[in-house]
N, C-alpha and C. Protein backbone atom coordinates (compact mmCIF):
# COMPACT_ATOMS: atom_id res chain seq x y z
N UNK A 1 150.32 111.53 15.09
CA UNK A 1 151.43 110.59 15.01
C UNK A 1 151.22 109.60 13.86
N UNK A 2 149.79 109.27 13.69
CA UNK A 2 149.70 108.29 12.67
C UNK A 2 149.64 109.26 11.07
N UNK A 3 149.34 110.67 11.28
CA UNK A 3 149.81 110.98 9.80
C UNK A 3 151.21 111.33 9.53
N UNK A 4 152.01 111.12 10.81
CA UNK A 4 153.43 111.61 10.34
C UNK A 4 154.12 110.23 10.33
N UNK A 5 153.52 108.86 10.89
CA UNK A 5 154.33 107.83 10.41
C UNK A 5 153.81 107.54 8.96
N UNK A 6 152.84 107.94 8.28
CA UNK A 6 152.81 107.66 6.69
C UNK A 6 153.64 108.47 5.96
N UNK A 7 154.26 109.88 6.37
CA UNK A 7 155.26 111.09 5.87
C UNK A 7 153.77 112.01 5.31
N UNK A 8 153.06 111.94 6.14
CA UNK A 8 151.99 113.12 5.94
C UNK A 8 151.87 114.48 7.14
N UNK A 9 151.20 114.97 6.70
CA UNK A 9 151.35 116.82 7.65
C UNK A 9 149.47 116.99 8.03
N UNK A 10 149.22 117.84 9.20
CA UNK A 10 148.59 118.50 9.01
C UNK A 10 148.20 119.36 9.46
N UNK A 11 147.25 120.49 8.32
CA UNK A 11 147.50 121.91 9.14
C UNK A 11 146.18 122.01 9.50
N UNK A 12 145.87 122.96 10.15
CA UNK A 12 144.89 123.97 11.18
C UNK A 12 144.49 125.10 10.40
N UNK A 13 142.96 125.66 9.88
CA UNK A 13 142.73 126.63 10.03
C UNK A 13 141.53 126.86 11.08
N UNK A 14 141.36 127.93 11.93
CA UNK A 14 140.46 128.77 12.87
C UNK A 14 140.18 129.90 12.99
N UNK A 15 138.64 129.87 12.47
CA UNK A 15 138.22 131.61 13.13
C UNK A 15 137.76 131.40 14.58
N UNK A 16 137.55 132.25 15.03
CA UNK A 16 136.55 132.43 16.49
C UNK A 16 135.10 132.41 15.80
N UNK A 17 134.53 131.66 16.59
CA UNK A 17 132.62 131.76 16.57
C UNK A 17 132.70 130.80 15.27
N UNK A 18 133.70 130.64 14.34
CA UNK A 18 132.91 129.86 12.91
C UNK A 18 133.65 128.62 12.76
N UNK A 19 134.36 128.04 13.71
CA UNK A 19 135.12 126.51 14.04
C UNK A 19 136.55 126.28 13.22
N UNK A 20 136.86 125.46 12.98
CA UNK A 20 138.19 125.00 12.89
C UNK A 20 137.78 123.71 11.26
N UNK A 21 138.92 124.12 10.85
CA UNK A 21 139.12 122.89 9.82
C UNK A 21 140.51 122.29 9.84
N UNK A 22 140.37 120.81 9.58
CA UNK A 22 141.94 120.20 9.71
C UNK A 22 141.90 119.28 8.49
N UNK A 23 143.31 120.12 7.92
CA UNK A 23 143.45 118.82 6.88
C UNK A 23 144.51 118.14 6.55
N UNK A 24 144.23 117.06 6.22
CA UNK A 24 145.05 115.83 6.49
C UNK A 24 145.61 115.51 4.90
N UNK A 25 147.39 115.87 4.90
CA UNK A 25 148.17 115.28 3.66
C UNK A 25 148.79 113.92 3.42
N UNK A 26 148.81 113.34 2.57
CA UNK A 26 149.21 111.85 2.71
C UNK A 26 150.16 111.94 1.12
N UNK A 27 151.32 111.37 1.26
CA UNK A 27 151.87 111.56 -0.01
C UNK A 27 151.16 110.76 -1.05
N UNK A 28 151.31 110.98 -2.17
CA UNK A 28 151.03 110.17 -2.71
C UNK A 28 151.76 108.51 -3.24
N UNK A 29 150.97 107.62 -3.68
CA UNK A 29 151.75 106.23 -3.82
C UNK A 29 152.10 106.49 -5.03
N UNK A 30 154.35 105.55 -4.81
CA UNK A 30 155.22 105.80 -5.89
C UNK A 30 154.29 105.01 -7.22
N UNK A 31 153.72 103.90 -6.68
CA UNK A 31 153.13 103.30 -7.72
C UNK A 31 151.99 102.66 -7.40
N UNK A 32 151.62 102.18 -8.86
CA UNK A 32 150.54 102.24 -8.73
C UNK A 32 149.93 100.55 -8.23
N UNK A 33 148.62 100.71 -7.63
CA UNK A 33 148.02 99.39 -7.04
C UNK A 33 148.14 98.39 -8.05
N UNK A 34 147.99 97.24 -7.59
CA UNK A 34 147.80 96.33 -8.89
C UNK A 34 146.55 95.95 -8.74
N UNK A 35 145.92 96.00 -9.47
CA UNK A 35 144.77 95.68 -9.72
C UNK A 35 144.27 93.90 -9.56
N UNK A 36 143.14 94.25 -8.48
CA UNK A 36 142.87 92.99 -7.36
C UNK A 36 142.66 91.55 -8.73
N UNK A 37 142.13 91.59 -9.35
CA UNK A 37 141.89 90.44 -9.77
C UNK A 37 143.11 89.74 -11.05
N UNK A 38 144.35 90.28 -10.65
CA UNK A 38 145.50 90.03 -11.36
C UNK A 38 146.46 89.42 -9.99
N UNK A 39 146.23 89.90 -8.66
CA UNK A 39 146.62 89.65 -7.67
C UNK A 39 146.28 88.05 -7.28
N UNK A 40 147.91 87.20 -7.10
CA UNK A 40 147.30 85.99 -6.34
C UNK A 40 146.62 85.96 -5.14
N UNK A 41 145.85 84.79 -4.84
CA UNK A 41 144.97 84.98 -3.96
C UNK A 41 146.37 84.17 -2.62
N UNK A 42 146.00 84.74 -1.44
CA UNK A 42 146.75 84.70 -0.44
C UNK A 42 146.22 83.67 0.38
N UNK A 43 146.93 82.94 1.21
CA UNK A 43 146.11 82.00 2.11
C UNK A 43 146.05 82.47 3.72
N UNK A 44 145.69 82.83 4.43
CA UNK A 44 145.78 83.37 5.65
C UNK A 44 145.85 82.51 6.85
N UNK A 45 146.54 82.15 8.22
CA UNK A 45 146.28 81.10 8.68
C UNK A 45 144.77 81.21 9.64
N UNK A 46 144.33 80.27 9.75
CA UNK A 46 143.26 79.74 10.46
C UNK A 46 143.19 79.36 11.94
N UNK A 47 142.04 79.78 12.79
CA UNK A 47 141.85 79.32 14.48
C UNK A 47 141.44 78.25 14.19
N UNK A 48 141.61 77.29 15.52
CA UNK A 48 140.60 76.34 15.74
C UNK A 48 139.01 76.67 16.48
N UNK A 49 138.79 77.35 16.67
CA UNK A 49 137.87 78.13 17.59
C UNK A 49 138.51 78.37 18.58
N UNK A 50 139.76 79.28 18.68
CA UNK A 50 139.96 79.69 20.59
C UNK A 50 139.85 81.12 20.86
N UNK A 51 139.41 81.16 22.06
CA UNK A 51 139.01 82.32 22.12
C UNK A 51 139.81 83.41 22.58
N UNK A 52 139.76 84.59 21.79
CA UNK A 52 140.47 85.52 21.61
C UNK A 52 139.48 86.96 22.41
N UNK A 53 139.80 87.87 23.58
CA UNK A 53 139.31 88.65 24.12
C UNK A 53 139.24 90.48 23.33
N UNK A 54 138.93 90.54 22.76
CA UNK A 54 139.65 92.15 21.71
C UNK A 54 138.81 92.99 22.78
N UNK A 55 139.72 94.39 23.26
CA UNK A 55 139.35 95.56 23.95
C UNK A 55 139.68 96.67 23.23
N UNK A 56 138.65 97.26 22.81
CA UNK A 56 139.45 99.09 22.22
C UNK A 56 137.94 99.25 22.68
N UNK A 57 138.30 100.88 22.73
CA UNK A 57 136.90 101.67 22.56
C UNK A 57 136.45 102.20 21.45
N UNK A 58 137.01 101.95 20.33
CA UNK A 58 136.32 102.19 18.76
C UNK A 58 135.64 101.14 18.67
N UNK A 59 134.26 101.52 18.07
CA UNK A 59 133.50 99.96 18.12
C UNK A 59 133.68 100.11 16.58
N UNK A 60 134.09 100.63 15.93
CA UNK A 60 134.46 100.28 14.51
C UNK A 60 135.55 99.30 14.60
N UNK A 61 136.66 99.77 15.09
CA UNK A 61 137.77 98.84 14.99
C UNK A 61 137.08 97.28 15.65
N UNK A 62 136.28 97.02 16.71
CA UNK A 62 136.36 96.36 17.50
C UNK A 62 135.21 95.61 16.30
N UNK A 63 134.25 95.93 15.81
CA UNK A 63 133.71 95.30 14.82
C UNK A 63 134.52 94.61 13.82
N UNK A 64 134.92 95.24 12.91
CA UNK A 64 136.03 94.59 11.94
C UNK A 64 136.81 93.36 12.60
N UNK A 65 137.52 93.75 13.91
CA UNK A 65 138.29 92.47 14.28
C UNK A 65 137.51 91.65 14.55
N UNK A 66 136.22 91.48 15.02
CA UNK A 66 136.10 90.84 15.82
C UNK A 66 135.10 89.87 14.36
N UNK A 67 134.75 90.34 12.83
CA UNK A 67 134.21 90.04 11.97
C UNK A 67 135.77 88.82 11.34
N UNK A 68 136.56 89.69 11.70
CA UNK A 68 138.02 89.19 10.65
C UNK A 68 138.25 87.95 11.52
N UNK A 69 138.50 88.00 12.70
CA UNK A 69 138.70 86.96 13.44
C UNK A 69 137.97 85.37 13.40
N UNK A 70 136.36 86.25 13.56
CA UNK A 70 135.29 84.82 13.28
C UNK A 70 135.76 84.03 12.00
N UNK A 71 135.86 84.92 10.77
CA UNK A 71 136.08 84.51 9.24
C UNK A 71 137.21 83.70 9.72
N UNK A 72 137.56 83.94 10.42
CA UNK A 72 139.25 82.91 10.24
C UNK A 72 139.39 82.18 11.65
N UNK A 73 138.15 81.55 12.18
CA UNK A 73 137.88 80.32 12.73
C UNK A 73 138.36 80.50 14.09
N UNK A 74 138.56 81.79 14.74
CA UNK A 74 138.23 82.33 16.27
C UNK A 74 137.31 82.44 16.82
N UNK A 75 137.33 82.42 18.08
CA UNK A 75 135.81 82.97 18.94
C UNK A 75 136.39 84.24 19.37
N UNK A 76 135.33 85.36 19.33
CA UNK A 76 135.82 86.56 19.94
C UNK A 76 134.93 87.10 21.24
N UNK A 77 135.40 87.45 21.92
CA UNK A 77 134.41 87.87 23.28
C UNK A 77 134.93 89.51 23.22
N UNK A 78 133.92 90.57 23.40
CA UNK A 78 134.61 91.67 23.23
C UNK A 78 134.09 92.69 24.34
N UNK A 79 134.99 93.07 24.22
CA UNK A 79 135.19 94.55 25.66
C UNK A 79 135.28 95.99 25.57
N UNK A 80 134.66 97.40 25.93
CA UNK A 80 135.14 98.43 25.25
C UNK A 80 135.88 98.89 25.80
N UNK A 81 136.71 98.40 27.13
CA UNK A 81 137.88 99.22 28.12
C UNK A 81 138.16 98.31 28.80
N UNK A 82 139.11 98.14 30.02
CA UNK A 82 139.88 97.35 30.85
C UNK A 82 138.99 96.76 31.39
N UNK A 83 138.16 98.02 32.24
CA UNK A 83 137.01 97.73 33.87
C UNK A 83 136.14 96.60 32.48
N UNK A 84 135.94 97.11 31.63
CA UNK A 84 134.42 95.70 30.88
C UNK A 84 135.56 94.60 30.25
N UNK A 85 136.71 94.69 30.14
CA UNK A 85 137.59 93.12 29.90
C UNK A 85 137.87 92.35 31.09
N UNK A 86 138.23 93.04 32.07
CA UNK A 86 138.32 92.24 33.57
C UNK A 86 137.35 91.27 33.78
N UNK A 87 136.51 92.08 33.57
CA UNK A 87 135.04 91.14 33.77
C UNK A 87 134.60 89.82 33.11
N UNK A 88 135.28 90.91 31.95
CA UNK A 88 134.71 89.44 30.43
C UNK A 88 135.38 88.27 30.79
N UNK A 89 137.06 88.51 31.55
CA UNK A 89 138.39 87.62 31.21
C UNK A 89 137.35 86.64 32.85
N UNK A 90 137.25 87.70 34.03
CA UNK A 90 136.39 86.48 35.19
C UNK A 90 135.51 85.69 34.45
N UNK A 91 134.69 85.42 33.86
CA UNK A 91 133.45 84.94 33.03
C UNK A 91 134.09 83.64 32.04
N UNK A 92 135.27 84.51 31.65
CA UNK A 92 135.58 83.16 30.43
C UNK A 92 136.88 83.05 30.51
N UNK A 93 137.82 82.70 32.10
CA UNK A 93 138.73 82.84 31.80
C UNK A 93 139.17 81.76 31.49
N UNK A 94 139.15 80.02 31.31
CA UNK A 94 139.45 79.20 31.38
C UNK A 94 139.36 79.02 29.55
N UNK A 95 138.76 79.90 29.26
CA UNK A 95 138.66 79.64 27.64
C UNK A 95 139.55 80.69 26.71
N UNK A 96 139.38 81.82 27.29
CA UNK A 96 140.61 82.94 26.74
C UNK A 96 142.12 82.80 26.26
N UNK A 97 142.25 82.36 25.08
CA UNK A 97 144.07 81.97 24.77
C UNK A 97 144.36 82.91 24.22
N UNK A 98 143.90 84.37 24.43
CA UNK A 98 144.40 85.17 24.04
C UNK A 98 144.65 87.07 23.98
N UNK A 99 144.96 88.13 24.57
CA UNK A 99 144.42 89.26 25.03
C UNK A 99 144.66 90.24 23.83
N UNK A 100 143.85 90.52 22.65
CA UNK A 100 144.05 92.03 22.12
C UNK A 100 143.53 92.75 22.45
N UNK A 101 144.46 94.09 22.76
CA UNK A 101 143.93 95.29 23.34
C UNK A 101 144.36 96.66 22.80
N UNK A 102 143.65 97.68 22.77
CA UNK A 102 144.00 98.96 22.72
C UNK A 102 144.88 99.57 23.90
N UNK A 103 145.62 100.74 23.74
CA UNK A 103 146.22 100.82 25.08
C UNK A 103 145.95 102.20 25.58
N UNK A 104 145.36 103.02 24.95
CA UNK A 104 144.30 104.50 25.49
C UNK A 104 143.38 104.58 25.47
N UNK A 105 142.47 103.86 26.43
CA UNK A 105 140.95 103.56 26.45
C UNK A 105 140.24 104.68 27.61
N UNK A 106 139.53 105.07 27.20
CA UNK A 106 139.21 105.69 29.21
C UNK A 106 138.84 104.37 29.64
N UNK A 107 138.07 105.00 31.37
CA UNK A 107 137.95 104.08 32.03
C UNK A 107 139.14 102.86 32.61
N UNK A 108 139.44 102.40 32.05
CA UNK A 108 140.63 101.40 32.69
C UNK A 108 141.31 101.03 31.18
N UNK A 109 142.63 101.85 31.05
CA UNK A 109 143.32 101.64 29.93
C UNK A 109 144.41 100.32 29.82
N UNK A 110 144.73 99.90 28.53
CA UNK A 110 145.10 98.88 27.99
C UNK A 110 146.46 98.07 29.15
N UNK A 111 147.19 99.81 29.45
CA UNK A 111 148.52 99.13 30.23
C UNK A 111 147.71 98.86 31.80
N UNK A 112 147.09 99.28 32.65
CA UNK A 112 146.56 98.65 33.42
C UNK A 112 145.74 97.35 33.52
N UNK A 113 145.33 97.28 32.35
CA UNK A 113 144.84 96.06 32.13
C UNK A 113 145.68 94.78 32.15
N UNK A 114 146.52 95.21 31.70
CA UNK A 114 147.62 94.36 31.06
C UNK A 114 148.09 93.67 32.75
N UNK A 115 148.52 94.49 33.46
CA UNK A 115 149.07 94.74 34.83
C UNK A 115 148.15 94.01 35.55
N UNK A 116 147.01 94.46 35.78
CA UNK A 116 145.67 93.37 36.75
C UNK A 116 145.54 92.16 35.70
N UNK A 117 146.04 91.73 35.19
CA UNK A 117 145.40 90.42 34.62
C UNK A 117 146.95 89.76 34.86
N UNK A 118 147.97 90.32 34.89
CA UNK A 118 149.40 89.66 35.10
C UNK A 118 149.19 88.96 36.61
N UNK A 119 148.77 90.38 37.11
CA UNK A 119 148.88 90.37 38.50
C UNK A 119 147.67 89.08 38.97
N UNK A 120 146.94 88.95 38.44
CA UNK A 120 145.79 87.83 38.94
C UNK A 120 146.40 86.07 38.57
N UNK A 121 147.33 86.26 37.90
CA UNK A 121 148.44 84.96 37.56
C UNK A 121 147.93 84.57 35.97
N UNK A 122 147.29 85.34 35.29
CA UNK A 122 147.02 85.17 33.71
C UNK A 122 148.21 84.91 33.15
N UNK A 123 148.48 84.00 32.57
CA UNK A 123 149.65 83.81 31.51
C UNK A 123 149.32 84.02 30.02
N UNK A 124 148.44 84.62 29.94
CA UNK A 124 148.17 84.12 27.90
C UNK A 124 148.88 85.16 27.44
N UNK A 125 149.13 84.82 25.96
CA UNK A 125 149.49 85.98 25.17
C UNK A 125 149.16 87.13 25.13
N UNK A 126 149.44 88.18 25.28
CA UNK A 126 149.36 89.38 25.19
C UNK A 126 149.72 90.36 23.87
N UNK A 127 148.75 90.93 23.39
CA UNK A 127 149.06 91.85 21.96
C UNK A 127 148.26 92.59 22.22
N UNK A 128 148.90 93.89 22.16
CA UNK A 128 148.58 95.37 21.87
C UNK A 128 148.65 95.79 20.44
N UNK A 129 147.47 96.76 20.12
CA UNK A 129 147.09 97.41 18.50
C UNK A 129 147.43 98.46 19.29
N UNK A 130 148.00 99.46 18.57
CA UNK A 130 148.54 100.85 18.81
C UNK A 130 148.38 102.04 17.74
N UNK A 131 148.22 103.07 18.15
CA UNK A 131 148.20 103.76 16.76
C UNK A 131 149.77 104.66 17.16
N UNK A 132 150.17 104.96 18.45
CA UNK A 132 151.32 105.21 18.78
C UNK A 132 151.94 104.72 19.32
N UNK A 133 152.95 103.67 18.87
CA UNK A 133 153.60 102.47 19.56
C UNK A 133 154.80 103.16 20.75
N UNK A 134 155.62 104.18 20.05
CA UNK A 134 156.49 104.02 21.19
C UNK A 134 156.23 104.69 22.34
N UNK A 135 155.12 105.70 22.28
CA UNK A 135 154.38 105.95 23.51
C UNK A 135 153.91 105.00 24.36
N UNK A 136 153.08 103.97 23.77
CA UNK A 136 152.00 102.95 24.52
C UNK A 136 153.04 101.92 24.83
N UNK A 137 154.35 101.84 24.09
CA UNK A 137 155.00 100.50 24.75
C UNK A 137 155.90 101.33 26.11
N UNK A 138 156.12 102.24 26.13
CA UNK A 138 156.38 102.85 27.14
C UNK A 138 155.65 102.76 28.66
N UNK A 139 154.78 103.08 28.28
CA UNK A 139 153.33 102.87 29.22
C UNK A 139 153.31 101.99 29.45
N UNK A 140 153.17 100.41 28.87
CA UNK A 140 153.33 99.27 29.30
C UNK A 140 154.08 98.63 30.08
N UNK A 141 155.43 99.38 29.59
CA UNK A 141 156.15 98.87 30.43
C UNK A 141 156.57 99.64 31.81
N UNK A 142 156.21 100.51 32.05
CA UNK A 142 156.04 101.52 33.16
C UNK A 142 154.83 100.50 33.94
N UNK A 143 153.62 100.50 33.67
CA UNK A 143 152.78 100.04 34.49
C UNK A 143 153.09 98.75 34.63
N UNK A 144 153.44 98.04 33.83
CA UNK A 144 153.74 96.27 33.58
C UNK A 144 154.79 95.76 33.78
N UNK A 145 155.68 96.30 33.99
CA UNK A 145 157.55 96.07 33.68
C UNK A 145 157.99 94.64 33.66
N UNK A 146 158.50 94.01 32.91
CA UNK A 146 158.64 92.54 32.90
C UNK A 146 157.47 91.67 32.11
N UNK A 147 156.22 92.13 31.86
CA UNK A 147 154.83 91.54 31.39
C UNK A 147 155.13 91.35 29.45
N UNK A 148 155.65 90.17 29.21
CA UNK A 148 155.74 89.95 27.51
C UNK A 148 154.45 90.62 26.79
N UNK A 149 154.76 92.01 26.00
CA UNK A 149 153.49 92.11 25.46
C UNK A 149 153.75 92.11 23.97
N UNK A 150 153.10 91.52 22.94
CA UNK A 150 153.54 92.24 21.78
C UNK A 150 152.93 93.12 20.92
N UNK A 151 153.33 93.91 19.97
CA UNK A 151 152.75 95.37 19.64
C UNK A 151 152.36 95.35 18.52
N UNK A 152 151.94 95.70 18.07
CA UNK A 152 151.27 95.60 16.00
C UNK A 152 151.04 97.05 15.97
N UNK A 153 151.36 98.27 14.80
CA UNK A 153 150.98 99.11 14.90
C UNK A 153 149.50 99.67 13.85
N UNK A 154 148.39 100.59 14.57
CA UNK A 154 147.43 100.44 13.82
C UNK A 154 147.68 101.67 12.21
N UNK A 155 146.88 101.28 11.48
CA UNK A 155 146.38 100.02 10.99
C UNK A 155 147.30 99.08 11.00
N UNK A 156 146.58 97.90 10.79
CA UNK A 156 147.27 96.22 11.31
C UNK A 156 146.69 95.77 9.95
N UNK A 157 147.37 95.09 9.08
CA UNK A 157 146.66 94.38 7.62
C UNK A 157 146.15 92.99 8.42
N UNK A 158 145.27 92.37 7.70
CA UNK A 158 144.66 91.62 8.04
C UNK A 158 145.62 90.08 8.39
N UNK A 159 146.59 89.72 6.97
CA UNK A 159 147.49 89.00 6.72
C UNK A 159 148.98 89.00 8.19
N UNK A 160 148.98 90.46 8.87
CA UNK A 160 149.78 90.76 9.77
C UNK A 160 149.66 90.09 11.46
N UNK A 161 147.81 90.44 11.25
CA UNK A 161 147.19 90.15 12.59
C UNK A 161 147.07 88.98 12.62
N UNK A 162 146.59 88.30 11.77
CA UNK A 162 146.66 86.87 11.61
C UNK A 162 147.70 86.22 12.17
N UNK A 163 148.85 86.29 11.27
CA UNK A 163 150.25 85.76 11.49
C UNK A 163 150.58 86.31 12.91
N UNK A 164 150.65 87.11 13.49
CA UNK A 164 150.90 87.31 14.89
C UNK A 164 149.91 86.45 15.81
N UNK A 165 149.04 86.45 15.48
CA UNK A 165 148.37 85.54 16.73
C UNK A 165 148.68 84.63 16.24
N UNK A 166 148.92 83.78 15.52
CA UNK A 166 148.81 82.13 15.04
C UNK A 166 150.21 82.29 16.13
N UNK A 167 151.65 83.00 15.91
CA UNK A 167 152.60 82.90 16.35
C UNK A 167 152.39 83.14 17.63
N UNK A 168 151.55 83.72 18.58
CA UNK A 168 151.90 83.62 20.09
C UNK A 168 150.66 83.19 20.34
């Protein structure tokens, strides 16, 4: 889904006994980058230190945010699925202003999460990273129905994620 929302394809080859190869097309860009040090420099907004909960089970992704976030004056507490955010959110919930989550995690996925933390009387903001949004907002709202969540689709630019949390 995420190579066909860039307008990319990809195909399959397989023998038996000698594995599979997949490769991944991406069009190419109409133009060209501009070259970074001709680029104005951007201002991004800033936390005061509040703390922000991030759940995925990529600990790549969950690294990066949780690096991008500090740089820009958040606290991050982090989780790799629902069942280990539940926990985190009992522990620190009086400090948490904020829930990013993945929403296909094993173990206890993003829209259940979403649902037991509504259901426990949590009010904070809610944002979901997605790599397939209209699937996962589906799901959300199936398990959650009524629960304000908002969606960013992945990849998320840095300048994007920012501005969404400053705003809720």
């Amino acid at each position: 889904a995420i190579v066909k929302q860039h307008g990319g394809s990809v195909t399959v080859e397989s023998e038996l006994n000698r594995g599979s190869r997949f490769r991944l097309h991406f069009p190419a860009a109409s133009t060209s980058p501009t070259p970074e040090a001709t680029q104005p420099r951007r201002s991004f907004p800033h936390g005061n230190g509040e703390s922000i909960l991030v759940v995925d089970d990529e600990a790549g992704f969950r690294e990066i945010t949780r690096v991008t976030l500090e740089k820009y004056g958040y606290r991050v507490i982090i989780a790799c699925d629902g069942s280990e955010a539940l926990s985190a959110f009992a522990q620190h919930r009086d400090e948490i202003r904020l829930l990013l989550t993945d929403i296909v995690m094993p173990v206890m996925d993003g829209a259940a999460l979403i649902r037991s933390l509504h259901k426990t009387g949590c009010r904070i903001p809610m944002l979901a990273v997605s790599g397939i949004l209209n699937r996962e907002k589906a799901m959300v709202s199936i398990a959650a129905p009524g629960v304000p969540v908002e969606f960013l689709a992945k990849p998320v630019s840095t300048e994007k994620l920012l501005n969404t949390i400053r705003d809720l």
